[in-house]
C-alpha atoms as a PDB file:
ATOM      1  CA  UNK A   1     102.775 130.581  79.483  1.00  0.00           C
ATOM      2  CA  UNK A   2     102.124 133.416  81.838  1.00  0.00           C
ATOM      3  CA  UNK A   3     101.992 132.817  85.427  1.00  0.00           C
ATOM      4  CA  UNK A   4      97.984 133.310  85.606  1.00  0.00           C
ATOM      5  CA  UNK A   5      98.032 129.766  84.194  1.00  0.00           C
ATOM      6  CA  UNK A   6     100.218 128.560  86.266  1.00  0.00           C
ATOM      7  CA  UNK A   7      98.651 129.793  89.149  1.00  0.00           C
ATOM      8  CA  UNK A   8      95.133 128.095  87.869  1.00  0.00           C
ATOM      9  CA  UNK A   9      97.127 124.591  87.356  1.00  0.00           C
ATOM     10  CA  UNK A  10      98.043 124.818  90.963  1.00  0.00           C
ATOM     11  CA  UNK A  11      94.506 125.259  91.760  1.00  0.00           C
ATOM     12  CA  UNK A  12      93.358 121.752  90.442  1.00  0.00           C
ATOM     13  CA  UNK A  13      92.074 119.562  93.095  1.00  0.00           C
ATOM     14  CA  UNK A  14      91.079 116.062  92.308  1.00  0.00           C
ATOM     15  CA  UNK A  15      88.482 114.981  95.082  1.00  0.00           C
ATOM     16  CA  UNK A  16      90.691 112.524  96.954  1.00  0.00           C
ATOM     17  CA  UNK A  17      89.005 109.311  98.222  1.00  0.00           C
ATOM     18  CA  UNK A  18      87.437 110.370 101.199  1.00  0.00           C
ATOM     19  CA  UNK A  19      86.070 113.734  99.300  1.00  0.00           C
ATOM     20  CA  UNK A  20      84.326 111.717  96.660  1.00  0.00           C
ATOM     21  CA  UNK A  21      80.142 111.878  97.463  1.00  0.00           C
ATOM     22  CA  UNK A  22      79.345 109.182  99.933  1.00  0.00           C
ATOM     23  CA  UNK A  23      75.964 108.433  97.942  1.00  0.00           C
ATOM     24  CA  UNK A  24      75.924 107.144  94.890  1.00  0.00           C
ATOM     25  CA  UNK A  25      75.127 109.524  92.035  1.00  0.00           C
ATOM     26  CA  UNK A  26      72.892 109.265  89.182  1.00  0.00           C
ATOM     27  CA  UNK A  27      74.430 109.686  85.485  1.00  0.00           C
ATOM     28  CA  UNK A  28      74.646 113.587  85.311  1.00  0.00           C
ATOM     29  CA  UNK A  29      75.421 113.943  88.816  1.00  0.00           C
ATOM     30  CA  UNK A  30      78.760 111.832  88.074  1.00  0.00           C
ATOM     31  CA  UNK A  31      79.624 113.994  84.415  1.00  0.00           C
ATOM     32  CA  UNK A  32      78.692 117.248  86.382  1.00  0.00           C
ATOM     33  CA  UNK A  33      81.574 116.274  88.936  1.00  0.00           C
ATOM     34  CA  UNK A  34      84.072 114.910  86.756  1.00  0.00           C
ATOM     35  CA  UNK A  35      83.334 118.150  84.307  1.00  0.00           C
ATOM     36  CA  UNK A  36      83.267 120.881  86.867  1.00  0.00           C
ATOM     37  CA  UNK A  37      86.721 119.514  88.070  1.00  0.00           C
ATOM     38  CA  UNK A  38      88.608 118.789  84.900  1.00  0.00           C
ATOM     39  CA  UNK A  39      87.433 120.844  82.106  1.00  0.00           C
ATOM     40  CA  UNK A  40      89.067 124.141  83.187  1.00  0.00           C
ATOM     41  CA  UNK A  41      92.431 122.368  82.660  1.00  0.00           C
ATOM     42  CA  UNK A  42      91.993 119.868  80.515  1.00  0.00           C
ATOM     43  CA  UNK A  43      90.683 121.266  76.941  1.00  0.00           C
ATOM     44  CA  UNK A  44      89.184 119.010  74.114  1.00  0.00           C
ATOM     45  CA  UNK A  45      88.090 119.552  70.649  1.00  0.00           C
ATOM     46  CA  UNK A  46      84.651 119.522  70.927  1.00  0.00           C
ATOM     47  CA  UNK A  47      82.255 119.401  67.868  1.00  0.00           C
ATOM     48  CA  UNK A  48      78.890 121.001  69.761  1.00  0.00           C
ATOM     49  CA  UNK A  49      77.632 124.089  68.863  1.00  0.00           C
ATOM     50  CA  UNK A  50      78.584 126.241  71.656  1.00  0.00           C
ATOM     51  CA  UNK A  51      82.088 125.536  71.393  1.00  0.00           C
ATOM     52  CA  UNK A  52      82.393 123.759  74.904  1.00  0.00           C
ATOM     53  CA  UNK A  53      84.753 121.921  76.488  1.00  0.00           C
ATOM     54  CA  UNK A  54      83.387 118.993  77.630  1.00  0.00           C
ATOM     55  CA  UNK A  55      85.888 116.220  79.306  1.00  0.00           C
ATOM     56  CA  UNK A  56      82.838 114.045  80.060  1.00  0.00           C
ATOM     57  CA  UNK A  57      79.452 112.698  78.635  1.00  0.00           C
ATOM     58  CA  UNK A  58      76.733 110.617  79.439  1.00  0.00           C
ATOM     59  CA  UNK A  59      77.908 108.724  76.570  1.00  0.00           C
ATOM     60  CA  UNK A  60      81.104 108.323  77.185  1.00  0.00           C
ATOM     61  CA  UNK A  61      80.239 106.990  80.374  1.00  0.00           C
ATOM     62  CA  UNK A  62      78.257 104.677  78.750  1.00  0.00           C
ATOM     63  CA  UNK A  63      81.214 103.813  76.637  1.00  0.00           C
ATOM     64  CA  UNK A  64      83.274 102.862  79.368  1.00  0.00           C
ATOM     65  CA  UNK A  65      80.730 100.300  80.607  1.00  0.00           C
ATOM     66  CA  UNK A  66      80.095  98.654  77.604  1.00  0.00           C
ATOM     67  CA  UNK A  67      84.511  98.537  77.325  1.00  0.00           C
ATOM     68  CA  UNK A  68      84.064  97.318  80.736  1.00  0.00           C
ATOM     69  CA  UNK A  69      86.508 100.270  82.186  1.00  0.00           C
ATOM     70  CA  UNK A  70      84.023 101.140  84.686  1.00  0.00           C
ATOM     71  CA  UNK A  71      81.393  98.551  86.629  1.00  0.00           C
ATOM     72  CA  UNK A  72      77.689  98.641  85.270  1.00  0.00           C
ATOM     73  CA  UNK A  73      75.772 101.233  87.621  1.00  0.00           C
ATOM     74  CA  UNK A  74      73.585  99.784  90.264  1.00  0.00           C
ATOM     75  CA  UNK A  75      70.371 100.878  89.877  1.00  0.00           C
ATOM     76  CA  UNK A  76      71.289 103.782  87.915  1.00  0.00           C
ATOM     77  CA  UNK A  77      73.610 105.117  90.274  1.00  0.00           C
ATOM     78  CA  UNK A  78      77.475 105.655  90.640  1.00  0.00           C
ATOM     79  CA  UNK A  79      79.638 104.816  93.513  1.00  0.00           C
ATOM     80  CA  UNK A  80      83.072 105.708  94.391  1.00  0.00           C
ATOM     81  CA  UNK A  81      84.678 103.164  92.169  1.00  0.00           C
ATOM     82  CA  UNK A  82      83.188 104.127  89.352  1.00  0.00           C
ATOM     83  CA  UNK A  83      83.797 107.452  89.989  1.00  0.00           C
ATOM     84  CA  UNK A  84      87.308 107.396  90.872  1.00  0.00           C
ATOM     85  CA  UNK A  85      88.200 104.975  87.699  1.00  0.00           C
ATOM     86  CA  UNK A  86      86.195 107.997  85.606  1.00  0.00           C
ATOM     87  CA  UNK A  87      88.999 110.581  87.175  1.00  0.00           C
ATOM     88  CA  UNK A  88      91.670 108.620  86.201  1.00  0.00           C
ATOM     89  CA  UNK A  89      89.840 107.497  82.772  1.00  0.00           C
ATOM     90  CA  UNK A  90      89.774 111.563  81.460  1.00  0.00           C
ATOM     91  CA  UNK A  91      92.665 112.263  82.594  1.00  0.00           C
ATOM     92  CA  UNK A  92      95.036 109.151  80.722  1.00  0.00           C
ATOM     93  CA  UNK A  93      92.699 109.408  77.516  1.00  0.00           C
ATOM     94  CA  UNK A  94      94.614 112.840  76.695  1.00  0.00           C
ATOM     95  CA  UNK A  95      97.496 110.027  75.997  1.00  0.00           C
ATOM     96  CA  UNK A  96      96.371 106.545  75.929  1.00  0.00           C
ATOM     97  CA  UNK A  97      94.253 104.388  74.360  1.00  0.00           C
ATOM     98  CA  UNK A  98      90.782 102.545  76.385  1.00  0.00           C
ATOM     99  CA  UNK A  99      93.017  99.406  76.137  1.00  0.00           C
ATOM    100  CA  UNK A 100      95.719 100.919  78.002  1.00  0.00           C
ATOM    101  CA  UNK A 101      94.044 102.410  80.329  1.00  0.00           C
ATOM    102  CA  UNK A 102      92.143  99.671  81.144  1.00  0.00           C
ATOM    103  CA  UNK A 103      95.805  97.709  81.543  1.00  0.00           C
ATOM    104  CA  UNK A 104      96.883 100.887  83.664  1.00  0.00           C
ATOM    105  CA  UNK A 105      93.919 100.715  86.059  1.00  0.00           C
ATOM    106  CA  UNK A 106      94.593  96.907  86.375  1.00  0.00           C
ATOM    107  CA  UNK A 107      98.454  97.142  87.245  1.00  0.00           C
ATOM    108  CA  UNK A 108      97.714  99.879  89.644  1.00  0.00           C
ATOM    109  CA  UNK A 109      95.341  97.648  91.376  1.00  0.00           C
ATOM    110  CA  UNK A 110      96.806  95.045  91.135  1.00  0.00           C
ATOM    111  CA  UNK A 111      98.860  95.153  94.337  1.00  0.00           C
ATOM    112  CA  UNK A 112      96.688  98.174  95.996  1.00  0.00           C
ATOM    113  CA  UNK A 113      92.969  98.913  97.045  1.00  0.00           C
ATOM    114  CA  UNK A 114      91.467 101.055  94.997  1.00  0.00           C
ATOM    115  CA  UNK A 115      91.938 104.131  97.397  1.00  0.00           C
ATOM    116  CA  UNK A 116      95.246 103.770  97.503  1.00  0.00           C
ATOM    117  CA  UNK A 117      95.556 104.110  94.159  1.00  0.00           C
ATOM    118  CA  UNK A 118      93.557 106.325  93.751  1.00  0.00           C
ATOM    119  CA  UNK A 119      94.533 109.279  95.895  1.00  0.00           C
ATOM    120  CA  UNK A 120      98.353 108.283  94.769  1.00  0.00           C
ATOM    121  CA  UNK A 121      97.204 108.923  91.053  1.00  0.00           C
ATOM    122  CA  UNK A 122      95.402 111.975  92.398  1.00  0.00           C
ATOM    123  CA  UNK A 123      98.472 113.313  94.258  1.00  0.00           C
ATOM    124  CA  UNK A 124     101.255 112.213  91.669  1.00  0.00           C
ATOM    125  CA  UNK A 125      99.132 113.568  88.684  1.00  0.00           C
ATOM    126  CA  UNK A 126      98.322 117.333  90.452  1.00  0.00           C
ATOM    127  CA  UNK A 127     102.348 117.295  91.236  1.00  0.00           C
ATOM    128  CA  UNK A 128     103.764 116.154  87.441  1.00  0.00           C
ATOM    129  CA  UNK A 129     100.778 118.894  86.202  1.00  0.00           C
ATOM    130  CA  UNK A 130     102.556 121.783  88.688  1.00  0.00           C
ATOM    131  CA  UNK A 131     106.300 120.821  87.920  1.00  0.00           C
ATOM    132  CA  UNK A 132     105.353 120.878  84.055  1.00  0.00           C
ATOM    133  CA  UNK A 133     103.676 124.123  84.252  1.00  0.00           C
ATOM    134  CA  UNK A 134     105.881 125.470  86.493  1.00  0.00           C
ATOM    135  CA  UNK A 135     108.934 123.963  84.208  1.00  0.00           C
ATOM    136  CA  UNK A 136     110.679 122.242  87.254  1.00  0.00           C
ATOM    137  CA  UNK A 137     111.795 118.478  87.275  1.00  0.00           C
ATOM    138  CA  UNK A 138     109.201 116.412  88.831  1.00  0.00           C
ATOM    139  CA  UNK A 139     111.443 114.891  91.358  1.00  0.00           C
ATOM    140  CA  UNK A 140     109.945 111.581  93.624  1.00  0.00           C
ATOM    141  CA  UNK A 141     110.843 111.831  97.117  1.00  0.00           C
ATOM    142  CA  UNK A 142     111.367 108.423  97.040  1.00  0.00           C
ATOM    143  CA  UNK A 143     114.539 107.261  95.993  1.00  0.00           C
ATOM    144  CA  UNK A 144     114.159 104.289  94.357  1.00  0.00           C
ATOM    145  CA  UNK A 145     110.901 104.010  92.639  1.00  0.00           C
ATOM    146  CA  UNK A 146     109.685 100.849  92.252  1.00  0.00           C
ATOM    147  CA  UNK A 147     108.443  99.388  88.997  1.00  0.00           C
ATOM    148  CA  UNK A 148     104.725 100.464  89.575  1.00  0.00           C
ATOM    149  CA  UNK A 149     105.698 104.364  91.395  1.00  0.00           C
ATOM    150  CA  UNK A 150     107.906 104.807  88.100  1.00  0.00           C
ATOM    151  CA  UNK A 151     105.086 103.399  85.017  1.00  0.00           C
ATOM    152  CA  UNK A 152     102.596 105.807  87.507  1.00  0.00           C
ATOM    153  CA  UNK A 153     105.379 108.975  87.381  1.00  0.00           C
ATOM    154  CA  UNK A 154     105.872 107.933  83.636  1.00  0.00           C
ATOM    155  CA  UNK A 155     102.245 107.865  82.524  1.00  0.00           C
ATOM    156  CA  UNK A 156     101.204 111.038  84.400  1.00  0.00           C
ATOM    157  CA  UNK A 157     104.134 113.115  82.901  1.00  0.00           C
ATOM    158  CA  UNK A 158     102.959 112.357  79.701  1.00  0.00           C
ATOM    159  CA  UNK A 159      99.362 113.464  80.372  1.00  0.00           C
ATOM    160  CA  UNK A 160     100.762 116.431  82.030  1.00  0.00           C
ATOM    161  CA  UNK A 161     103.358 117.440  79.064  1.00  0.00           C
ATOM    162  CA  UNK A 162     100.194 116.746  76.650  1.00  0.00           C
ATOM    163  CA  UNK A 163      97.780 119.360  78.818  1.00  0.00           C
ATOM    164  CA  UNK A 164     100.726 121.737  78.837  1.00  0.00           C
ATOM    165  CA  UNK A 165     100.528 121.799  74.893  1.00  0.00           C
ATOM    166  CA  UNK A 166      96.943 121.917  74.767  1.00  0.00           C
ATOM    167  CA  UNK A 167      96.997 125.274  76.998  1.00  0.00           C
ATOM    168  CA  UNK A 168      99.452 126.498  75.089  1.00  0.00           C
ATOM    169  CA  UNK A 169      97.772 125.807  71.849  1.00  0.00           C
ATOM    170  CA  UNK A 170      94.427 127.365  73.478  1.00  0.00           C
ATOM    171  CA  UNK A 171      96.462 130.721  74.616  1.00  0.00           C
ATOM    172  CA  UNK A 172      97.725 131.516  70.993  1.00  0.00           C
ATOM    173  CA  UNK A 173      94.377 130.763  69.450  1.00  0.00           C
ATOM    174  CA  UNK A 174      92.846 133.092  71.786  1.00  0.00           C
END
């Protein structure tokens, strides 16, 4: 991989928390988000026409409220919930099935507020991503992980190690 890539992986920013949009947003507001963020680093085979990457659709979205992986909009709209559990959603479907991640967004919860778990999914996922592009151990300042910091570090190395083959796959095609 040459370092151009690397340098783009280290310019992923998930909107933490308190960056998310303080009003809720309509359907294509949220996919617009989500998309503009994600899709230049995380690549799937799409089957439109113009050969676009597209990480998420107002269908999908749909999908994931009918699975009941994201809350029913309130009149329409999205709120920071929804839109946080849609971060986390596109980035563990590279690896895991909606079952999973369902389970995965319930044990994360579980013990923490949504925020909380959220930015640390945000944080831990953008540092795995660098130390696998970079090819560096992704080393936990904490010591001893507990049970829920190590399935966390687990599940976002895979993601990671599976967006890492997917550029690579991308660059030699191109």
């Amino acid at each position: 991989m040459n370092f151009e890539n690397i340098t783009k992986i280290s310019d992923l920013h998930i909107p933490r928390w308190n960056e998310l949009p303080s009003v809720n947003l309509y359907l294509e507001q949220v996919v617009d988000l989500v998309d503009s963020t994600l899709a230049p680093y995380i690549f799937f085979n799409s089957n439109n026409k113009k050969d676009e990457n597209i990480v998420l659709s107002k269908t999908m979205i749909n999908n994931y409220v009918k699975h009941n992986l994201i809350e029913a909009p309130i009149k329409k709209k999205y709120g920071k919930n929804q839109i946080a559990k849609l971060f986390a959603i596109c980035v563990l479907k590279q690896v895991y099935s909606m079952n999973d991640i369902k389970n995965l967004i319930e044990i994360a919860t579980k013990n923490s507020n949504i925020e909380t778990a959220y930015n640390s999914f945000c944080q831990q996922f953008q540092k795995a991503l660098k130390c696998t592009f970079e090819k560096k151990d992704f080393i936990d300042s904490n010591s001893a992980l507990d049970y829920n910091k190590y399935l966390l570090k687990s599940v976002l190395l895979s993601c990671s190690y599976k967006i890492y083959t997917q550029n690579i796959l991308k660059n030699n095609n191109n």
